[in-house]
C-alpha atoms as a PDB file:
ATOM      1  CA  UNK A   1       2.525 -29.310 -16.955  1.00  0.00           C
ATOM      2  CA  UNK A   2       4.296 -28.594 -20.329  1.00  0.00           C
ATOM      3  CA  UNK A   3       1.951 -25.009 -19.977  1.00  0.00           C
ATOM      4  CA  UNK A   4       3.535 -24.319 -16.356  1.00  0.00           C
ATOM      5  CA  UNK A   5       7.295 -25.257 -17.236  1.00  0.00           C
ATOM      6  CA  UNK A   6       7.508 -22.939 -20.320  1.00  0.00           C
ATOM      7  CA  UNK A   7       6.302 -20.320 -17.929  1.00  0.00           C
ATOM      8  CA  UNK A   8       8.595 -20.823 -15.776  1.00  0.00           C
ATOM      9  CA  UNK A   9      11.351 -21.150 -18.076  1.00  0.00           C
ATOM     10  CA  UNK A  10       9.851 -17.467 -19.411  1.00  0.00           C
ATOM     11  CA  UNK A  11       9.891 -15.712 -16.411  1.00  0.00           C
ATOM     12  CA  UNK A  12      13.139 -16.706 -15.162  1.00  0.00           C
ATOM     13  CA  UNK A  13      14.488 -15.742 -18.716  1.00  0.00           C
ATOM     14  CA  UNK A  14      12.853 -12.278 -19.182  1.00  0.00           C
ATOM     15  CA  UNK A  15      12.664 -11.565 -15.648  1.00  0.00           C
ATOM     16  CA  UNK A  16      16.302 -11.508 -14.953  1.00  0.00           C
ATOM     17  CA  UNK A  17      18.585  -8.618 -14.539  1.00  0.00           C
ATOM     18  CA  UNK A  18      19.190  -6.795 -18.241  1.00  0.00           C
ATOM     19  CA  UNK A  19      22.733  -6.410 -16.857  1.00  0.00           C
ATOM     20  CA  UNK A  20      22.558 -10.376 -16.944  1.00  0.00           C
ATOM     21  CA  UNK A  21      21.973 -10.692 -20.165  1.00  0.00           C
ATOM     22  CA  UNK A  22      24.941  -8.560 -22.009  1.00  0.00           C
ATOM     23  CA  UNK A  23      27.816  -6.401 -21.171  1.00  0.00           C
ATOM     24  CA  UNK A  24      29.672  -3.955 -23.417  1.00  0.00           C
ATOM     25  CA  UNK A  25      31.280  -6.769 -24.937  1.00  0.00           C
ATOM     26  CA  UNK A  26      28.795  -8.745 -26.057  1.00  0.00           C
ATOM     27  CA  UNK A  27      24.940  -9.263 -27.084  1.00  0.00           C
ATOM     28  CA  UNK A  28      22.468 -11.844 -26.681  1.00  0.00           C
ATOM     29  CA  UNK A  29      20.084 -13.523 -28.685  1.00  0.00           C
ATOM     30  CA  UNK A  30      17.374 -16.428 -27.968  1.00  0.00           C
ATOM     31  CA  UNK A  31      14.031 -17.833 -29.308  1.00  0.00           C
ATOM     32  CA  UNK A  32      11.012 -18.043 -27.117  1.00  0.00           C
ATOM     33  CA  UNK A  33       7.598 -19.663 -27.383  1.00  0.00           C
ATOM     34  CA  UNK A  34       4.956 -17.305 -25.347  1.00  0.00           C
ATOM     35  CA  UNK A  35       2.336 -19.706 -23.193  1.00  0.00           C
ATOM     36  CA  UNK A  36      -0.634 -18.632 -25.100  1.00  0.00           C
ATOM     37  CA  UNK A  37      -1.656 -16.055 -27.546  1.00  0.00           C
ATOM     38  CA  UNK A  38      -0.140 -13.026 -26.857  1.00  0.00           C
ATOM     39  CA  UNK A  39      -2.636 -10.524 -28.259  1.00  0.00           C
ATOM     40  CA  UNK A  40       0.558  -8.830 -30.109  1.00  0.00           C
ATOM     41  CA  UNK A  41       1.572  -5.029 -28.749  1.00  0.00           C
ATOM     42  CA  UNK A  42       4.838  -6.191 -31.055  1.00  0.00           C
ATOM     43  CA  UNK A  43       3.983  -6.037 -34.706  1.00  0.00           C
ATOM     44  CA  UNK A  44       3.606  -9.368 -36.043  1.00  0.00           C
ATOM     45  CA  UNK A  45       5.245 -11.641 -38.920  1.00  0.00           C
ATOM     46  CA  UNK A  46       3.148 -14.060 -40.573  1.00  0.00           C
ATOM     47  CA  UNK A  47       5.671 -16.944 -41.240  1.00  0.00           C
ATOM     48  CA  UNK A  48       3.950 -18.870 -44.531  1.00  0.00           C
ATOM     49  CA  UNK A  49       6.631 -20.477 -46.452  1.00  0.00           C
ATOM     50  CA  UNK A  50      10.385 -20.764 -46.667  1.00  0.00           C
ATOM     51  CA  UNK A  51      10.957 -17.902 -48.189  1.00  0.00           C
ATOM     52  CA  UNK A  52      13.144 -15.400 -46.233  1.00  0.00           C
ATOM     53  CA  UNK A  53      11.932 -13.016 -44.073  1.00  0.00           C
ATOM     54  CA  UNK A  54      12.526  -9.432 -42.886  1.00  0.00           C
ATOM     55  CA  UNK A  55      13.824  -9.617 -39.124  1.00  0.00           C
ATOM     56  CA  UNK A  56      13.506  -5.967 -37.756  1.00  0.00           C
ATOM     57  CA  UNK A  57      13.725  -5.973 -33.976  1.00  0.00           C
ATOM     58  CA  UNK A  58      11.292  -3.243 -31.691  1.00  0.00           C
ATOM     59  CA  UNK A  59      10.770  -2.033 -28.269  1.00  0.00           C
ATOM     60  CA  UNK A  60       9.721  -4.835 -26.128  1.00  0.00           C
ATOM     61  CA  UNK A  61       6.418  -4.786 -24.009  1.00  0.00           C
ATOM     62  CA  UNK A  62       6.381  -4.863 -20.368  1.00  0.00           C
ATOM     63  CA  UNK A  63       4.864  -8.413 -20.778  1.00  0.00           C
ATOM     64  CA  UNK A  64       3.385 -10.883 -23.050  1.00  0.00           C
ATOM     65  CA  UNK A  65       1.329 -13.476 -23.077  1.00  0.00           C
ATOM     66  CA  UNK A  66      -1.816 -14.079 -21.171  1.00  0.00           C
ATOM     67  CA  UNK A  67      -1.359 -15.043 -17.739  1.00  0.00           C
ATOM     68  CA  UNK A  68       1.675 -11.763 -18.450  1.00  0.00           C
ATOM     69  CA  UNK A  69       5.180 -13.456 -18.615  1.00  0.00           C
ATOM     70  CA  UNK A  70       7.423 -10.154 -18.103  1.00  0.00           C
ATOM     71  CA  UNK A  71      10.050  -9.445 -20.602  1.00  0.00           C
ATOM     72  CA  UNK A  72      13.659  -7.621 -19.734  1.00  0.00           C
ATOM     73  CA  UNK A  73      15.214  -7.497 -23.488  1.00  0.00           C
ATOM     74  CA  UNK A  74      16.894  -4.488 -25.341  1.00  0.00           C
ATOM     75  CA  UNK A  75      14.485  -5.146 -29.037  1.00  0.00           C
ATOM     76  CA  UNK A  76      12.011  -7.997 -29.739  1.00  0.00           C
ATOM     77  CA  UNK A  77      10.489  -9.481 -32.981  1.00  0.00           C
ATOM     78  CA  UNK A  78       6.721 -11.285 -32.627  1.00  0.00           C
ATOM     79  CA  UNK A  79       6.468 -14.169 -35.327  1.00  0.00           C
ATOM     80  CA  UNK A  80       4.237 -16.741 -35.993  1.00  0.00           C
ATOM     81  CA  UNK A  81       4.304 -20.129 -37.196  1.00  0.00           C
ATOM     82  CA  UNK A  82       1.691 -20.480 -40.002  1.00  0.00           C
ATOM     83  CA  UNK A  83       3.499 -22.819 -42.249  1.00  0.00           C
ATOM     84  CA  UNK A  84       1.058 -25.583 -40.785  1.00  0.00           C
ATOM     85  CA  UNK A  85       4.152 -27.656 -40.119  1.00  0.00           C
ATOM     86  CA  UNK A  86       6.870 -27.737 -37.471  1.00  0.00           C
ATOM     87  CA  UNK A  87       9.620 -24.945 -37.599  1.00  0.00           C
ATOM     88  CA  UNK A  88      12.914 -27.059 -36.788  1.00  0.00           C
ATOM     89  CA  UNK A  89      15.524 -24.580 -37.156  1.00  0.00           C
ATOM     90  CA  UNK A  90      15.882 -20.690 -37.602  1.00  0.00           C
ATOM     91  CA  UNK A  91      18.778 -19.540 -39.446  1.00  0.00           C
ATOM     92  CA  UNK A  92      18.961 -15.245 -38.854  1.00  0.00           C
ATOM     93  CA  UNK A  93      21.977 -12.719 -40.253  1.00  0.00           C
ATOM     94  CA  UNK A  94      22.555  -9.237 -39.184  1.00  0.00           C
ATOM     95  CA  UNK A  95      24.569  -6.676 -41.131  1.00  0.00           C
ATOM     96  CA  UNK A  96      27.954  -5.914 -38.709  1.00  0.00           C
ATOM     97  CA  UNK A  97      27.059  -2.220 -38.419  1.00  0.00           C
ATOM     98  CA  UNK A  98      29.493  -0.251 -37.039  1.00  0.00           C
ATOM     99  CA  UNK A  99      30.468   3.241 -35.183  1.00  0.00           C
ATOM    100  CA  UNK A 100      33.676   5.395 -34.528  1.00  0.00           C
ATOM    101  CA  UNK A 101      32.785   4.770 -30.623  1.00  0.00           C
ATOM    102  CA  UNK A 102      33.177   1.185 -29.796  1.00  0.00           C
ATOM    103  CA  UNK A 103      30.571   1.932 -27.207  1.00  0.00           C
ATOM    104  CA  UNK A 104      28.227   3.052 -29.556  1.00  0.00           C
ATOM    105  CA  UNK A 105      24.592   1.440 -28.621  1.00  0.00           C
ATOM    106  CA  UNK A 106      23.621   1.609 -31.936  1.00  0.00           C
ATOM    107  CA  UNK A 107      26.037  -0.463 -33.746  1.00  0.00           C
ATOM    108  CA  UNK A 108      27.171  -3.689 -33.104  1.00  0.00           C
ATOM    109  CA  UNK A 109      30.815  -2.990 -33.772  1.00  0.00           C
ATOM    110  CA  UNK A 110      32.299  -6.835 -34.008  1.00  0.00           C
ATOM    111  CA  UNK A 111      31.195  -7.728 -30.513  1.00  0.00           C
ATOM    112  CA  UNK A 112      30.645 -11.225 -29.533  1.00  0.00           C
ATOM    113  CA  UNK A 113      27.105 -12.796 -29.781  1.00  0.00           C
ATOM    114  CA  UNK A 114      25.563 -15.658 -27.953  1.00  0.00           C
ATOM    115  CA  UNK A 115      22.885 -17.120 -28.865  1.00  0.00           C
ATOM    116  CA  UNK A 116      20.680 -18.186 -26.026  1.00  0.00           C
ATOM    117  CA  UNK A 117      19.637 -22.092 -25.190  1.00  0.00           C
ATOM    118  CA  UNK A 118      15.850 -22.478 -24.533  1.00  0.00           C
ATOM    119  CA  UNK A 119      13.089 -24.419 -24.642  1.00  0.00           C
ATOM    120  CA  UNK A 120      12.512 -24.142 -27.694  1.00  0.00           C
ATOM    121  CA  UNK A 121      15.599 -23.749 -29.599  1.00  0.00           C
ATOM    122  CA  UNK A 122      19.090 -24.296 -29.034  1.00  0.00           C
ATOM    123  CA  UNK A 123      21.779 -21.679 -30.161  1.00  0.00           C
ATOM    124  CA  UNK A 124      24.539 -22.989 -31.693  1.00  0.00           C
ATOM    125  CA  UNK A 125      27.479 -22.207 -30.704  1.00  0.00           C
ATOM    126  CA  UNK A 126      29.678 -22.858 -33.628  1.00  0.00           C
ATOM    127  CA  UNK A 127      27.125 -21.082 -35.840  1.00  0.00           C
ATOM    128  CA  UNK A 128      26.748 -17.702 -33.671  1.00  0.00           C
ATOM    129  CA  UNK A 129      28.912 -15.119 -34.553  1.00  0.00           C
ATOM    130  CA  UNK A 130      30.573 -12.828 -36.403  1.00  0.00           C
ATOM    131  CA  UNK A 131      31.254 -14.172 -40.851  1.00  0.00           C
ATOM    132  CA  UNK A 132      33.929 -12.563 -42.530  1.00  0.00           C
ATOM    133  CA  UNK A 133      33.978  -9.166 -40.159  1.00  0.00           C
ATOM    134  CA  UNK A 134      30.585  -8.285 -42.001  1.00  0.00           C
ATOM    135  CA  UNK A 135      27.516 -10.340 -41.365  1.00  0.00           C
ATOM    136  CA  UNK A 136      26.668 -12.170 -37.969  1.00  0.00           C
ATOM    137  CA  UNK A 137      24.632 -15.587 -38.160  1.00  0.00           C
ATOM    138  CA  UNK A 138      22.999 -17.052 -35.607  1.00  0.00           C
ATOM    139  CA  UNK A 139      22.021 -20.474 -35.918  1.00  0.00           C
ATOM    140  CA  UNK A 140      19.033 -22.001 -33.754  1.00  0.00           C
ATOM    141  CA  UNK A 141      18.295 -25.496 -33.607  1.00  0.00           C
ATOM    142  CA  UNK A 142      17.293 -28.647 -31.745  1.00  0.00           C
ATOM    143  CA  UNK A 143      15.174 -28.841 -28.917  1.00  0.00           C
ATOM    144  CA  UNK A 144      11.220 -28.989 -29.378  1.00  0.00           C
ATOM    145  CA  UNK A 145      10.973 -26.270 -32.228  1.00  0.00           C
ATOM    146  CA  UNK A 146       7.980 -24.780 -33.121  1.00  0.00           C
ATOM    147  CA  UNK A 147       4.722 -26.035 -33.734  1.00  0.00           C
ATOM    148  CA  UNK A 148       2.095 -25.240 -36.126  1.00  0.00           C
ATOM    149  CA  UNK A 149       0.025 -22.387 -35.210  1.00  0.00           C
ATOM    150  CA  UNK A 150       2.879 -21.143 -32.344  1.00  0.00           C
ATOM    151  CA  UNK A 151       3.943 -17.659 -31.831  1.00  0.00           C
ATOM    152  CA  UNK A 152       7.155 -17.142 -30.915  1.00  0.00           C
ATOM    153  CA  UNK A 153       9.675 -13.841 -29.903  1.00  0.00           C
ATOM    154  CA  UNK A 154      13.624 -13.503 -31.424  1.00  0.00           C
ATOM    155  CA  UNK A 155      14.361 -11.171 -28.871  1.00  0.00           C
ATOM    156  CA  UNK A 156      18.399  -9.236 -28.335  1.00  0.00           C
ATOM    157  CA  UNK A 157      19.268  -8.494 -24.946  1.00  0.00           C
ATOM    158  CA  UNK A 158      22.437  -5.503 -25.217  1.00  0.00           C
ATOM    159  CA  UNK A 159      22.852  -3.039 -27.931  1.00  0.00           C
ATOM    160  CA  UNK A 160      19.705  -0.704 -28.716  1.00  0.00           C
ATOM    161  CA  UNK A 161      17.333  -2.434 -31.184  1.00  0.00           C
ATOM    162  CA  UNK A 162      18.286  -0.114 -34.328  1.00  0.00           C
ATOM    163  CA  UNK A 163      21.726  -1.368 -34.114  1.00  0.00           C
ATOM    164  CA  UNK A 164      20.333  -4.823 -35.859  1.00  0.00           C
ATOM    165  CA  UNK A 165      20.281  -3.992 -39.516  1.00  0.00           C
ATOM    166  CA  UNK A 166      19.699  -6.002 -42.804  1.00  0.00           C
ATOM    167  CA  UNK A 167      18.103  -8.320 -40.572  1.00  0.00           C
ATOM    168  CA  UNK A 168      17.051 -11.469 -42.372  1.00  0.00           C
ATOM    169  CA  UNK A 169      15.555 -14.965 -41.491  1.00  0.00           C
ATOM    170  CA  UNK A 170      15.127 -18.243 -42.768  1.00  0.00           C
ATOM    171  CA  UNK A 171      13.285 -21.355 -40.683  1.00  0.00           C
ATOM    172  CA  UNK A 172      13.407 -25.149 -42.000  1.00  0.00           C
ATOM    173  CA  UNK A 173      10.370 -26.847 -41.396  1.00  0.00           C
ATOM    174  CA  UNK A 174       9.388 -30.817 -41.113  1.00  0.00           C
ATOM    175  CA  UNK A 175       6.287 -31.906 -41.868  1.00  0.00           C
ATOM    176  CA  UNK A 176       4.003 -33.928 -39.706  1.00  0.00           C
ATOM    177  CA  UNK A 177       4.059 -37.755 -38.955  1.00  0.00           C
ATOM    178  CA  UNK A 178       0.694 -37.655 -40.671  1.00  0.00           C
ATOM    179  CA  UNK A 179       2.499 -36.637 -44.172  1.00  0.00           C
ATOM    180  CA  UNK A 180       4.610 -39.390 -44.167  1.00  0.00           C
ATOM    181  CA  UNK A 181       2.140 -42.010 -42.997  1.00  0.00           C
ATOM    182  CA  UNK A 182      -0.442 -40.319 -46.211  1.00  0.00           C
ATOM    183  CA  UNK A 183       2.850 -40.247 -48.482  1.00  0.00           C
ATOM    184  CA  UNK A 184       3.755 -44.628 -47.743  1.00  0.00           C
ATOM    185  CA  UNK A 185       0.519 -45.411 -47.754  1.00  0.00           C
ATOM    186  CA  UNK A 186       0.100 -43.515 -51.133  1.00  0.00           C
ATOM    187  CA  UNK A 187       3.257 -45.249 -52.462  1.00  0.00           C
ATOM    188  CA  UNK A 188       2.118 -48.695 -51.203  1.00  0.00           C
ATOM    189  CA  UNK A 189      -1.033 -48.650 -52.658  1.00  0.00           C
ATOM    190  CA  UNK A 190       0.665 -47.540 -56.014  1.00  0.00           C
ATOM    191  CA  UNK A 191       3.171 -50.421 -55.652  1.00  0.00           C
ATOM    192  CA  UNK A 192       0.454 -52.744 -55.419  1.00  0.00           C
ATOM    193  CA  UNK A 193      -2.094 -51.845 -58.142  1.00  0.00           C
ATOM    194  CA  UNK A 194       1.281 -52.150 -60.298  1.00  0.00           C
ATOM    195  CA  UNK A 195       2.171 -55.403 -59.120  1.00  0.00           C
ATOM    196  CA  UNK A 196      -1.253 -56.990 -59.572  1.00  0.00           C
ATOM    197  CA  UNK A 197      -1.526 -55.289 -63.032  1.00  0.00           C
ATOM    198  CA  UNK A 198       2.304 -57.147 -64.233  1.00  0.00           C
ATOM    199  CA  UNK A 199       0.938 -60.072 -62.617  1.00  0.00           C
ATOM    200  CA  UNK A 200      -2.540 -59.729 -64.876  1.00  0.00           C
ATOM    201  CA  UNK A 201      -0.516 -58.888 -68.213  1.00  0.00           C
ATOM    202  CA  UNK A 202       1.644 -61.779 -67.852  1.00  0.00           C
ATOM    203  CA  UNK A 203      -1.098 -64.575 -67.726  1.00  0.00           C
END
């Protein structure tokens, strides 16, 4: 079921309209977990650690995914999840490039950004935008996040893709119940070989 609503969700995101996802005003951003593997055309990050990461967006297949989920975007970026833990939040900047012509698809010139709600993210609204007239940040957050082992696609829905410059992310990451239930179980064990050995030395 969970399989058969993210495709859904999918195909009514990439299939829609490109005019419905931007106007000359304004670009779009969202983060989206493909079904299964998506036997990459898109060149793929290999998210390890916390460190920061490049975020370079390219031409977008046709489809992804395998049953295809088809995908309307202007530039997409293929990541995966190989921290072994779950990706809570996904923090990326852009560089404000700009252009003479405010119509210029290949800068971003100060226009608006939205950063998409879906299933496995939400954008936040009072973190997506425009910092200081020089760096956008778009905040993602909430919702399910991203599971060990998931692949997922940042993809921008407007200006071309070489207008996103600079391009930089950084993911927070919770680890599994199982950590915490090794980590008290570790500390309780600890507590009590301490106890018993006070309780020894005192006799």
């Amino acid at each position: 079921m969970k399989f058969f609503l993210s495709l859904v969700i999918l195909a009514a995101v990439f299939g829609a309209p490109h005019s419905a996802f931007a106007d000359s005003a304004d670009f779009k951003t969202g983060v989206f977990d493909p079904p299964t593997n998506p036997d990459p055309i898109l060149p793929l990050t290999d998210i390890q650690t916390t460190t920061p990461f490049s975020v370079v967006f390219g031409g977008c297949p046709a489809t992804i995914g395998n049953p295809p989920v088809p995908i309307v975007a202007s530039g997409c970026f293929l990541g995966l999840n190989d921290t072994g833990q779950t990706i809570t939040s996904l923090d990326l900047t852009f560089d404000n490039t700009t252009s003479a012509d405010p119509n210029d698809p290949n800068a971003l010139n100060g226009q608006d950004a939205d950063c998409e709600t879906t299933s496995v993210f939400v954008g936040s609204s009072s973190n997506c935008g425009l910092v200081n007239g020089s760096t956008y940040n778009l905040l993602f957050s909430g919702a399910v996040g991203l599971p060990p082992g998931a692949f997922f696609v940042i993809t921008e829905s407007g200006p071309n893709p070489d207008a996103f410059q600079g391009g930089e992310g950084v993911i927070t990451i919770t680890p599994e119940p199982d950590s915490y239930i090794l980590l008290l179980t570790g500390m309780m064990m600890a507590g009590m070989f301490l106890f018993r050995r006070s309780l020894s030395a005192s006799r």
